[in-house]
Protein backbone atom coordinates (compact mmCIF):
# COMPACT_ATOMS: atom_id res chain seq x y z
CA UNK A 1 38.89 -19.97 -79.41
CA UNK A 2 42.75 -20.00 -79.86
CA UNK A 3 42.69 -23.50 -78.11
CA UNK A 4 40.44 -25.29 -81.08
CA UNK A 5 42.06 -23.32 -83.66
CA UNK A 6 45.76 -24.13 -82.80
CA UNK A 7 46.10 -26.38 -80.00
CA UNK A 8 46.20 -29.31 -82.63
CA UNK A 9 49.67 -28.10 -84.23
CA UNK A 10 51.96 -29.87 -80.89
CA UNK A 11 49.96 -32.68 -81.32
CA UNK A 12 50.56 -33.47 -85.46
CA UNK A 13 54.28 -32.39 -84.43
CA UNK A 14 54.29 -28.76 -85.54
CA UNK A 15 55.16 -27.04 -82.44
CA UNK A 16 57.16 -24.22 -83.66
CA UNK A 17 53.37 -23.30 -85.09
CA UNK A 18 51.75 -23.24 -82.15
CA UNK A 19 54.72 -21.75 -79.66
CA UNK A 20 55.16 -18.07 -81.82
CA UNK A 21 51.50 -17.56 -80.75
CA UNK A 22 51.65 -18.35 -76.70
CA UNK A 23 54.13 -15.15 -75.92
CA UNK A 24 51.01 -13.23 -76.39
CA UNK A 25 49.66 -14.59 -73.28
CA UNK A 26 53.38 -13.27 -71.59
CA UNK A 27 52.46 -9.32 -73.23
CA UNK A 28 48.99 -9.65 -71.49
CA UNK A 29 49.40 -10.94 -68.03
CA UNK A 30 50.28 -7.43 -66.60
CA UNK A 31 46.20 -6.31 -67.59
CA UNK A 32 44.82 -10.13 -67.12
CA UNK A 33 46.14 -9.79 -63.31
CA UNK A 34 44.79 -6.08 -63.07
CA UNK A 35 41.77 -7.74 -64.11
CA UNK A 36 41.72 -10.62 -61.97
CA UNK A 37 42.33 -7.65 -59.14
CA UNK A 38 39.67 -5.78 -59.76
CA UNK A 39 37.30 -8.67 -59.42
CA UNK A 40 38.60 -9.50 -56.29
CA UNK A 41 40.42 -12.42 -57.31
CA UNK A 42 44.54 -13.60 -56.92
CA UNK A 43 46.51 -14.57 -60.07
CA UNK A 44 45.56 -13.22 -63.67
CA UNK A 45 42.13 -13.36 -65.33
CA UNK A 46 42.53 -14.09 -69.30
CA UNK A 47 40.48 -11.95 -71.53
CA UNK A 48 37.75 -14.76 -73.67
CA UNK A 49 36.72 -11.99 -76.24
CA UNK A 50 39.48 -9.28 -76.75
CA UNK A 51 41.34 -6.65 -78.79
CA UNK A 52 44.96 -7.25 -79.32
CA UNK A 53 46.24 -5.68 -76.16
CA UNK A 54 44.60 -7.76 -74.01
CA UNK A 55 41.41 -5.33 -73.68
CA UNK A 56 37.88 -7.53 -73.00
CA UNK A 57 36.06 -6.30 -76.20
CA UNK A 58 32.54 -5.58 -76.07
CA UNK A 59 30.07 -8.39 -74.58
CA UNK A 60 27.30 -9.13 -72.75
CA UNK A 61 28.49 -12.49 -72.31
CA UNK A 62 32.87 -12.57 -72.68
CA UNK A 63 33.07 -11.24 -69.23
CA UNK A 64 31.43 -14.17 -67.69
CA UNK A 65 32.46 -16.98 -69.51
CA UNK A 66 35.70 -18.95 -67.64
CA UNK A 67 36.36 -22.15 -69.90
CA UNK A 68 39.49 -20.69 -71.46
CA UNK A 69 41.12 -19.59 -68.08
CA UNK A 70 42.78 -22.99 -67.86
CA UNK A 71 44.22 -22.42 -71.46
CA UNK A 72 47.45 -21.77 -70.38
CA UNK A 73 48.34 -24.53 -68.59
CA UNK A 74 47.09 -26.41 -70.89
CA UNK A 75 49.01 -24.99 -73.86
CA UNK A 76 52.25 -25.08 -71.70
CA UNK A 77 51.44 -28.94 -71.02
CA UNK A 78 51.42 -29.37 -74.67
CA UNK A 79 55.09 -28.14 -75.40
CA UNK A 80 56.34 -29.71 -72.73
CA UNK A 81 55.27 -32.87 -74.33
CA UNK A 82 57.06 -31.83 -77.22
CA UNK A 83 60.06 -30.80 -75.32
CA UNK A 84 60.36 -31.84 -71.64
CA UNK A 85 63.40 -30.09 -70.49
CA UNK A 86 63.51 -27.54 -67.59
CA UNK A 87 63.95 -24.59 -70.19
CA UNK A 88 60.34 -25.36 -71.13
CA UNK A 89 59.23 -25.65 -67.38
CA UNK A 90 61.13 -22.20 -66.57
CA UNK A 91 59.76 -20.36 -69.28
CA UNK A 92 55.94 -21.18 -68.34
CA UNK A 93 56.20 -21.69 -64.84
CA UNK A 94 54.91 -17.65 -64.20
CA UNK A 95 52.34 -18.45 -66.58
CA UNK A 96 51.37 -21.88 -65.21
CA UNK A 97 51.10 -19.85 -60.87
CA UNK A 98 49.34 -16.79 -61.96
CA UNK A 99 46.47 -19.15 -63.80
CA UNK A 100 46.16 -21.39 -61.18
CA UNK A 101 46.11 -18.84 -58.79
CA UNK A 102 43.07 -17.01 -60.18
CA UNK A 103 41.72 -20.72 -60.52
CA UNK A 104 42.16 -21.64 -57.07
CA UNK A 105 40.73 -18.12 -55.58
CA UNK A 106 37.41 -18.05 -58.42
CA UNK A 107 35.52 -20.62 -56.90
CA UNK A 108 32.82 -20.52 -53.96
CA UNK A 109 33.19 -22.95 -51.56
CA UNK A 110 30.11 -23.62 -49.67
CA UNK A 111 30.85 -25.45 -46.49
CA UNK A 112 31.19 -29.08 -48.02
CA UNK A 113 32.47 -28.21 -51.65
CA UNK A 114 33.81 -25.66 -54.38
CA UNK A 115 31.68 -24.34 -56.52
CA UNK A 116 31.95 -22.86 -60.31
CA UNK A 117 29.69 -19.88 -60.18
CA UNK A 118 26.79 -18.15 -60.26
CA UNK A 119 27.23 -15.67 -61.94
CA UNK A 120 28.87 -17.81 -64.79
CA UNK A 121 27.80 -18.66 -68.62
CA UNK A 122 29.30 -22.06 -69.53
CA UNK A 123 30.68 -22.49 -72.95
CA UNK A 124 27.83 -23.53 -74.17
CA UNK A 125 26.76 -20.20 -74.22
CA UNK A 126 22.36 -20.46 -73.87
CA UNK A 127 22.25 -20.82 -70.09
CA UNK A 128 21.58 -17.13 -68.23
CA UNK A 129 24.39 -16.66 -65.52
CA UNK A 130 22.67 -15.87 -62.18
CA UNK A 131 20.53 -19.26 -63.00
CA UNK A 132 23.91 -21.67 -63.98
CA UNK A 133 26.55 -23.04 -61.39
CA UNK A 134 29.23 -25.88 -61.83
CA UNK A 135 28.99 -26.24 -65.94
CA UNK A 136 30.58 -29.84 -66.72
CA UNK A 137 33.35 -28.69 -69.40
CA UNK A 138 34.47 -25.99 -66.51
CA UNK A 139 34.69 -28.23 -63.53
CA UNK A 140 36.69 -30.97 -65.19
CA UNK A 141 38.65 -28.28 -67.13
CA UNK A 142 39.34 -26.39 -63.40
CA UNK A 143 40.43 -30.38 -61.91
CA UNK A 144 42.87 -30.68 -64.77
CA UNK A 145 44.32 -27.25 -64.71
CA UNK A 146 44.94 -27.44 -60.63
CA UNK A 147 46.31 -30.80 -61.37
CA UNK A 148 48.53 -30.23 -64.17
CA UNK A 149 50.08 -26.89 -62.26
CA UNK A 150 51.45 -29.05 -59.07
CA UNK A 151 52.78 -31.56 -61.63
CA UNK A 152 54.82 -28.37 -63.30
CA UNK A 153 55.78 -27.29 -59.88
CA UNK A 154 57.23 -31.25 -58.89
CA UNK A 155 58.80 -31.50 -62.39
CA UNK A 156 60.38 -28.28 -61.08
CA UNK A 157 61.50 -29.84 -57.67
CA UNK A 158 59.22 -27.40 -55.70
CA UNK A 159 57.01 -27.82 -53.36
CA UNK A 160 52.72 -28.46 -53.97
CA UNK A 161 50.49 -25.54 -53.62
CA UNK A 162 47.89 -26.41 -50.93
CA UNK A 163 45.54 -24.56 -52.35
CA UNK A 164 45.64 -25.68 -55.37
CA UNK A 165 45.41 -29.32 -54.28
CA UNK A 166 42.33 -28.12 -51.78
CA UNK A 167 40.35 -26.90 -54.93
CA UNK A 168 40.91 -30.25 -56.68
CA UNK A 169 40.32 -32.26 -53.34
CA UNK A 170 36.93 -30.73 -52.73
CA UNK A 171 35.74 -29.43 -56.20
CA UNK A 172 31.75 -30.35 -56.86
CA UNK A 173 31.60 -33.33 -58.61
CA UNK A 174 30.13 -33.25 -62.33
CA UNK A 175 26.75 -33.10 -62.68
CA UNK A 176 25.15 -35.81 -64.53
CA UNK A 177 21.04 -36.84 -64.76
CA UNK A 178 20.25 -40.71 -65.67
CA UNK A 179 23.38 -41.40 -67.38
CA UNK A 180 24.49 -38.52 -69.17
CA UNK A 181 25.89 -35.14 -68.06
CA UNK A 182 24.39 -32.48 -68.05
CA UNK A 183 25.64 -28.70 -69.30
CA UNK A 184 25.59 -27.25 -65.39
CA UNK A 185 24.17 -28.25 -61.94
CA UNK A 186 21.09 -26.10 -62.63
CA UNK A 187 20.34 -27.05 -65.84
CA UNK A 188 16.27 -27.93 -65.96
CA UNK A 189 14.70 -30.21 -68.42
CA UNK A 190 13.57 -27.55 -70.99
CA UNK A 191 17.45 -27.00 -71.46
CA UNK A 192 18.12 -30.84 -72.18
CA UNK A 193 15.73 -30.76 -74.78
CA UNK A 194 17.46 -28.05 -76.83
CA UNK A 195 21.13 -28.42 -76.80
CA UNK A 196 21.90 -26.19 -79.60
CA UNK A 197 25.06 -24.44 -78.73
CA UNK A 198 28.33 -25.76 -78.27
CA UNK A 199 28.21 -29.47 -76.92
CA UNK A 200 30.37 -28.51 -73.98
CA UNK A 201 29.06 -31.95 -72.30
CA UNK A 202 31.45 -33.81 -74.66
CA UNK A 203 34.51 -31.73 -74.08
CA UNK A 204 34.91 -33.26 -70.46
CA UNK A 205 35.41 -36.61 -71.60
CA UNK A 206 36.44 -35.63 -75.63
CA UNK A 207 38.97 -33.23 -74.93
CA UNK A 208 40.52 -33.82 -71.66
């Protein structure tokens, strides 16, 4: 939730607002890569519902959620915006690998394409997680995130991460049902009918 409750202050040209709360993510990326470890994954997993320290608080759904893995890159793209000088690019750029590390090892790939889940609950937070795979915010959220971490790494006159650019080149395309998206592959038609937590659909287009 940090991202809708702060990401706006770079963008109305407070910075220095939004900047003394992103070293958190620095005090927390020994535990999020533990994390990301455990699960079997490279790079750092980032806690979605947590105590101070970096500790996943209590949740039957936190643990599966993955919309605010990108966060970081996203947060780091925003100050560079503000300030676009290599001290911004060296002071994120451990950030901006272990994120799209864990990005680029999370997904399944299936033979033809990478795939967001199962088990996964999208942000919009009604859909059970052995039943959802590829939710819309999440897979235009992951291309972004991949995307945005080779442009750090060029900015930085290093080479492309293969991987990363693999992920993006064969990531499973949004899924969408006469005209509109819908809130994951899976989704069935009792689901589009009742849309009543957080309009994730939008934030593929309205956000990024």
């Amino acid at each position: 939730m940090h991202c809708w409750h702060a990401a706006h202050f770079p963008l109305w040209n407070r910075l220095p607002m939004f900047e003394k709360s992103l070293d958190w993510y620095f005090t927390i990326l020994k535990s999020s890569r533990e994390r990301a470890k455990s699960q079997g994954y490279a790079g750092a997993r980032f806690p979605k519902m947590t105590e101070p320290n970096g500790t996943d608080a209590p949740s039957p759904i936190g643990p599966l959620l993955i919309w605010e893995q990108p966060h970081p890159i996203f947060y780091a793209e925003l100050v560079y915006l503000s300030k676009p000088n290599r001290q911004t690019l060296l002071k994120y750029k451990q950030l901006i690998i272990e994120t799209a590390n864990f990005m680029m090892s999370y997904p399944n790939f299936d033979g033809q394409r990478y795939v967001l889940g199962p088990p996964v609950i999208p942000a919009q937070e009604n859909h059970p997680a052995i039943e959802t795979w590829n939710p819309t915010f999440e897979l235009e959220y992951w291309r972004y995130g991949l995307k945005t971490a080779n442009k750090w790494l060029e900015r930085l006159g290093s080479k492309r991460e293969k991987g990363w650019d693999e992920v993006v080149g064969k990531l499973s395309p949004l899924p969408s049902k006469d005209g509109v998206y819908l809130a994951h592959e899976n989704c069935p038609q009792t689901f589009t009918e009742r849309n009543i937590d957080h309009p994730s659909m939008l934030g593929a287009l309205g956000v990024l």
